[in-house]
N, C-alpha and C. Protein backbone atom coordinates (compact mmCIF):
# COMPACT_ATOMS: atom_id res chain seq x y z
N UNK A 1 -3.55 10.38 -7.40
CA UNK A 1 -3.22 8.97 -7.43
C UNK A 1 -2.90 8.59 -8.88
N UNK A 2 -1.75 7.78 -9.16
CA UNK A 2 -1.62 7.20 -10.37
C UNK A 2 -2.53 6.14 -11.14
N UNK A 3 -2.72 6.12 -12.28
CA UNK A 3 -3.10 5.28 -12.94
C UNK A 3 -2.93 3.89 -12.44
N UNK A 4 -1.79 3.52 -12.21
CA UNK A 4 -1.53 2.49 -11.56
C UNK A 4 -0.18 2.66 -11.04
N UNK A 5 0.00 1.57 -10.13
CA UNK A 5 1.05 1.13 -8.85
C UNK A 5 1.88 0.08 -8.94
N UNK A 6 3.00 0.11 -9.25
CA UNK A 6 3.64 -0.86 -9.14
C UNK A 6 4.33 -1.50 -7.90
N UNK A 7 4.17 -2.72 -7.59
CA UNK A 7 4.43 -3.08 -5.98
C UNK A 7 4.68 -4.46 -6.28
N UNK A 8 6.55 -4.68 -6.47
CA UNK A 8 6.98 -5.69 -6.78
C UNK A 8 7.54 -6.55 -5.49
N UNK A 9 7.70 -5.83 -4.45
CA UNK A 9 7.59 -7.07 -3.34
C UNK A 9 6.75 -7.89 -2.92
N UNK A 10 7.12 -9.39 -2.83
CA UNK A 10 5.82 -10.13 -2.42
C UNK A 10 4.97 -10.11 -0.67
N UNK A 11 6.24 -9.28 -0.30
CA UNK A 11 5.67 -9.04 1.63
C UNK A 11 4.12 -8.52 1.67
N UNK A 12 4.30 -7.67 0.27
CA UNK A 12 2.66 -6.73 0.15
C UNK A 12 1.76 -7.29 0.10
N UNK A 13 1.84 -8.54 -0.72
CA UNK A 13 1.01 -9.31 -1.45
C UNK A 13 0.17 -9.96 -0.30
N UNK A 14 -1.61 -9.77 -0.30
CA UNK A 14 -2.86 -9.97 0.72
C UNK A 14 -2.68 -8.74 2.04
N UNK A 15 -2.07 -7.30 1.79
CA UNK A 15 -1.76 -6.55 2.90
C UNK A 15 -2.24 -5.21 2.23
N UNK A 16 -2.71 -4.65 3.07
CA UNK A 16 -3.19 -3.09 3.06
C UNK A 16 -1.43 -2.00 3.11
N UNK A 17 -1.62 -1.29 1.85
CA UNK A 17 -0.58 -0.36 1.63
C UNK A 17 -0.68 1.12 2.05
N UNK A 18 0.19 1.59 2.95
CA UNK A 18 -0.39 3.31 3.12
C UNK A 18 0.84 3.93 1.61
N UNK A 19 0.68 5.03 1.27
CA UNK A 19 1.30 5.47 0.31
C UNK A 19 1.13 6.70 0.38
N UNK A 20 2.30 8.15 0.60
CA UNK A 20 2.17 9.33 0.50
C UNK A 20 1.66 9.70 -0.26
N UNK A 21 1.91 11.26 -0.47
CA UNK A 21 1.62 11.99 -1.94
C UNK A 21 2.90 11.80 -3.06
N UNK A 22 3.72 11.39 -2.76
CA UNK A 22 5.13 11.09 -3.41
C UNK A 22 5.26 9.55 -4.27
N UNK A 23 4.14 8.86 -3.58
CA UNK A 23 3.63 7.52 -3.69
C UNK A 23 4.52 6.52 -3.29
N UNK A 24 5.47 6.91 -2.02
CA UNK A 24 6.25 6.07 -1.36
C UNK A 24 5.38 5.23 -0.89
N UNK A 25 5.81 4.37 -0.20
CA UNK A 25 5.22 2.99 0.51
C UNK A 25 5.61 3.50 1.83
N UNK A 26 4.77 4.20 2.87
CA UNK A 26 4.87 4.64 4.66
C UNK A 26 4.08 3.37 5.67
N UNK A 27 3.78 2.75 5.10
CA UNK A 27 3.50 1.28 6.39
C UNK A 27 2.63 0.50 5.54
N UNK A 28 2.53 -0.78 6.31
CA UNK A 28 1.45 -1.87 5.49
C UNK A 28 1.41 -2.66 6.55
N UNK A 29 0.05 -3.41 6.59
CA UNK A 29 -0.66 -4.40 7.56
C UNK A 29 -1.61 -5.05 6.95
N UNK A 30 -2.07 -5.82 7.86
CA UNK A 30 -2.99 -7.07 7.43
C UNK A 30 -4.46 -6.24 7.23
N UNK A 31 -3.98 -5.34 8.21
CA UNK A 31 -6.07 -5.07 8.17
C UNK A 31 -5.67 -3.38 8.02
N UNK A 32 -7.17 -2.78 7.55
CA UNK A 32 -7.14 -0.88 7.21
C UNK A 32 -6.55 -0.47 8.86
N UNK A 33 -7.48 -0.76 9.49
CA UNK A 33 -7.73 -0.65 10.83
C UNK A 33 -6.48 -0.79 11.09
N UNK A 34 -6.06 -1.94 11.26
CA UNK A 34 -4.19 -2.09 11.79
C UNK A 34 -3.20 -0.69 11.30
N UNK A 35 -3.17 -0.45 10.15
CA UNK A 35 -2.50 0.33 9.39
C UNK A 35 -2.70 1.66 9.53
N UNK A 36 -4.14 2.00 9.81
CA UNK A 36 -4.26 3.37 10.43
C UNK A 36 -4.24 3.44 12.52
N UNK A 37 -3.74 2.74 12.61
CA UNK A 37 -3.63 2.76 14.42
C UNK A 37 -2.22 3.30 14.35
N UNK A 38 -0.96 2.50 13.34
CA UNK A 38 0.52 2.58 13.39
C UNK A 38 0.75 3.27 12.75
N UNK A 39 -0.18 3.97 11.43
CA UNK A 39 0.44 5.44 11.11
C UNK A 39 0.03 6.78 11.67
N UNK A 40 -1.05 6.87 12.71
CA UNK A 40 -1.16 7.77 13.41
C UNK A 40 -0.23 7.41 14.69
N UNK A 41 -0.22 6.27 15.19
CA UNK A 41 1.19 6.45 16.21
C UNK A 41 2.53 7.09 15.54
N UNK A 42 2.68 7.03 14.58
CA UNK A 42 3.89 7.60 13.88
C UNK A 42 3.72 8.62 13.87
N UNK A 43 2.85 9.51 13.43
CA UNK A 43 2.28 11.18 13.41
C UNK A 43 1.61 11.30 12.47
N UNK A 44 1.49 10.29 11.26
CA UNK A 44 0.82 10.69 9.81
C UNK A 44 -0.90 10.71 10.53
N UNK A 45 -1.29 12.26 10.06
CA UNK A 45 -2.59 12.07 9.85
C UNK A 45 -3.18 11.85 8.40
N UNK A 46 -4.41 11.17 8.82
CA UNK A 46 -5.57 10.92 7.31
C UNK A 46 -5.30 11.36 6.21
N UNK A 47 -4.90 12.60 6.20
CA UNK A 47 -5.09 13.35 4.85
C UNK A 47 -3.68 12.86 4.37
N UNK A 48 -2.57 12.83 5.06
CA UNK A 48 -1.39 12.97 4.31
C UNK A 48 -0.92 11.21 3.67
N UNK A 49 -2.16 10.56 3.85
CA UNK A 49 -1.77 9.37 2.53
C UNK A 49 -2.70 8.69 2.17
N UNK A 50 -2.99 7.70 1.21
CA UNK A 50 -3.99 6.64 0.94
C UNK A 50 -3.64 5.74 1.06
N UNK A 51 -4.86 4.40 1.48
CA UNK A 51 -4.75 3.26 1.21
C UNK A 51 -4.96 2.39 0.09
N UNK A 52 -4.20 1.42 0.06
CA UNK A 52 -4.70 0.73 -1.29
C UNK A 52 -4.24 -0.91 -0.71
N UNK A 53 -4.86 -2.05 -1.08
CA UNK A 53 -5.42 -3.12 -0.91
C UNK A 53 -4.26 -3.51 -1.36
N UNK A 54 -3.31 -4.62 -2.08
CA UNK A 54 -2.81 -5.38 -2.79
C UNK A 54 -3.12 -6.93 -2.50
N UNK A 55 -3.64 -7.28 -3.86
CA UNK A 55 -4.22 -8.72 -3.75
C UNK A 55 -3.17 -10.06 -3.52
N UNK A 56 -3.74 -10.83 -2.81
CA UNK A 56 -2.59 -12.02 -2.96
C UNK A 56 -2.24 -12.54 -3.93
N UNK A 57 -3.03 -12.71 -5.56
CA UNK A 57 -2.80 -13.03 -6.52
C UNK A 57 -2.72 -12.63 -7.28
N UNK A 58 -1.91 -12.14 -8.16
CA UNK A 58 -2.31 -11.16 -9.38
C UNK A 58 -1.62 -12.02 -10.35
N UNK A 59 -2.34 -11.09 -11.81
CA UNK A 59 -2.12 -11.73 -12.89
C UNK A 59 -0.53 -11.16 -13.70
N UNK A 60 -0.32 -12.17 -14.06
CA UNK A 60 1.18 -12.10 -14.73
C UNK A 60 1.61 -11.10 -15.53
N UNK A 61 2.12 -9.96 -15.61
CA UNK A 61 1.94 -8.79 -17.01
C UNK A 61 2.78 -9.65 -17.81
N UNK A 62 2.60 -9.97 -19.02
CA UNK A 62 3.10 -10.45 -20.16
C UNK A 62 4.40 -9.60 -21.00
N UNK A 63 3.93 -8.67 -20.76
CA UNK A 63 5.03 -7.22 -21.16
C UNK A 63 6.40 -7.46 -20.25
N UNK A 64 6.32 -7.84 -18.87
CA UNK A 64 7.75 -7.50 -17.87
C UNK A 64 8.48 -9.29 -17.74
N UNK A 65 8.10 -9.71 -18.76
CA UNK A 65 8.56 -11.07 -18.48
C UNK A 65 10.28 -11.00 -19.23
């Protein structure tokens, strides 16, 4: 996993992210639970990604302005 993630769409924003080993973006939902029901209907098992949270609010980077 990287240091950090950059995830400039706001659709993400308050939604659970699945993310390969490539660190593509493979589905997102409201809840873990939601997100792992529709990526095992797809075929992805457990191992082949992580989740990660993205908050509804985040703070402004001062650097990308």
């Amino acid at each position: 996993m990287p240091e950090s993630l950059v995830v400039k769409d706001p659709k993400y924003l308050g939604k659970f992210i699945a993310v390969d080993e490539d660190f593509n973006i493979i589905g997102y939902a409201d809840s873990r639970e939601e997100l792992e029901r529709e990526l095992a209907r797809k075929g992805y098992s457990i191992t082949d990604y992580d989740i990660i949270y993205v908050p509804k609010s985040l703070k402004k980077d001062s650097e990308s302005q």
